[in-house]
Protein backbone atom coordinates (compact mmCIF):
# COMPACT_ATOMS: atom_id res chain seq x y z
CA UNK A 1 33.70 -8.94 -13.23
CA UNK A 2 30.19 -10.24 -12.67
CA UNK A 3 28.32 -12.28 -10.05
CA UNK A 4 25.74 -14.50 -10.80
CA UNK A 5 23.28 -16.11 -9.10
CA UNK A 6 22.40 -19.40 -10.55
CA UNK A 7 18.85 -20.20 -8.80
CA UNK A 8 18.12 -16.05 -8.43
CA UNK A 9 14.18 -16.99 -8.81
CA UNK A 10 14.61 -18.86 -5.33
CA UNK A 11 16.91 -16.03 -4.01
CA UNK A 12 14.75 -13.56 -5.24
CA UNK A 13 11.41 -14.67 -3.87
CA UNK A 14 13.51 -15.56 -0.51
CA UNK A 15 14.24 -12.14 0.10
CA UNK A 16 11.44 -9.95 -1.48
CA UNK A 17 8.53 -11.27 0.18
CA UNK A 18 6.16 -9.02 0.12
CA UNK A 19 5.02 -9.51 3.69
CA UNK A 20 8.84 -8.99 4.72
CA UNK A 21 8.75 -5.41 2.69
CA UNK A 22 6.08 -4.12 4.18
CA UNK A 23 7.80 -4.42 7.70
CA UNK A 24 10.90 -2.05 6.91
CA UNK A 25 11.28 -1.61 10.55
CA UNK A 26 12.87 -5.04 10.34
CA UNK A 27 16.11 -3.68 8.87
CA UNK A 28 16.42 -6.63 6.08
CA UNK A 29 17.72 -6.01 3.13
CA UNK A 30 15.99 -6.75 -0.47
CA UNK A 31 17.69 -9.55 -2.93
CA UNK A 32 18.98 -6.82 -4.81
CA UNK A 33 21.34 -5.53 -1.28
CA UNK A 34 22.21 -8.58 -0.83
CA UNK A 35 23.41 -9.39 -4.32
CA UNK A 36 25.61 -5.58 -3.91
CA UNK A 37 26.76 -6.45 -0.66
CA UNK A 38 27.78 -10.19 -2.15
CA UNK A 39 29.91 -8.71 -5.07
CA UNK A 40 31.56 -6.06 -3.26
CA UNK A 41 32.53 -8.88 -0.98
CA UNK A 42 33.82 -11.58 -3.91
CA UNK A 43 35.61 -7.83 -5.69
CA UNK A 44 37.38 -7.41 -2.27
CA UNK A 45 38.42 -11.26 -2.03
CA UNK A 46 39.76 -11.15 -6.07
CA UNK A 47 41.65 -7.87 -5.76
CA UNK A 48 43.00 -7.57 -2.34
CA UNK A 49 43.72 -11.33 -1.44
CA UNK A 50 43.72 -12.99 -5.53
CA UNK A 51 41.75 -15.44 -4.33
CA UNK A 52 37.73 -16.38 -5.05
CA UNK A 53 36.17 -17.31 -1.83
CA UNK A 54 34.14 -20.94 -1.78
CA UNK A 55 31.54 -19.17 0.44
CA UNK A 56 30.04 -15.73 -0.18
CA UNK A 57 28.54 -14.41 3.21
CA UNK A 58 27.00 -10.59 2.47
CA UNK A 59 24.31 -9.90 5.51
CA UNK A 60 20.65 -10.07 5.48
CA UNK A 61 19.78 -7.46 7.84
CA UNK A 62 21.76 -3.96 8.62
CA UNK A 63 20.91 -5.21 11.80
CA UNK A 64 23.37 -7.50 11.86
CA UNK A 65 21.27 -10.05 12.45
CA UNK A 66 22.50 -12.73 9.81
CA UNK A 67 24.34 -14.25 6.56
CA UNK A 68 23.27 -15.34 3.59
CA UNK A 69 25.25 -18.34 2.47
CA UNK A 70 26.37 -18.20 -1.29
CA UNK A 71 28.75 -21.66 -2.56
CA UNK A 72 31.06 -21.15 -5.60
CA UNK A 73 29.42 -22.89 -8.50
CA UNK A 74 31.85 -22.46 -10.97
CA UNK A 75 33.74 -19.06 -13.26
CA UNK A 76 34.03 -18.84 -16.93
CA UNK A 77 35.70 -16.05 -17.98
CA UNK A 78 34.96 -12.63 -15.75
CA UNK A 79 31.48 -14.38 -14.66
CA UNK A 80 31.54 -15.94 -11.38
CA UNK A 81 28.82 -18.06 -10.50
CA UNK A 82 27.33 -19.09 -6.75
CA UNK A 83 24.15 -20.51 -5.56
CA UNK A 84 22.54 -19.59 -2.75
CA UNK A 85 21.63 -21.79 0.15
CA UNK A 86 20.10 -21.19 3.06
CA UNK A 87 20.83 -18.21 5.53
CA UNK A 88 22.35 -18.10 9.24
CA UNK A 89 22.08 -16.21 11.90
């Protein structure tokens, strides 16, 4: 099983900003936690309740700060596919 991100240039410079790096006291998580947090999240969904969630909603921040919202695109084969839209807190 796979998760894809279909506009992960946008999702990528959202969350890597490198002024946002720099301040690690922040507690946010990098594109790349986010997109770990998001799969163990759809895995958990597919294998424990057989069903593939419309809305993906891993954290931002291990402070518990926020979501990031991720909307079912589409699947083809093992490959599911979600955009990501904004982020709420």
């Amino acid at each position: 099983m796979k998760l894809f991100i279909t506009n992960k240039d946008y999702f990528t410079e959202f969350f890597d900003d490198e002024d946002k790096l720099t301040n690690s006291h922040n507690g946010n998580y990098t594109s790349r936690e986010i997109h770990k947090k998001a799969f163990t999240e759809l895995s958990i969904s597919i294998d424990v309740q057989n069903s593939i969630p419309l809305i993906l909603t891993p954290p931002y921040s291990e402070l518990g700060e926020g979501i990031v919202l991720l909307d079912f695109q589409t699947k083809k084969g093992d490959i599911y596919y979600y955009e990501f839209s904004t982020t709420a807190s």
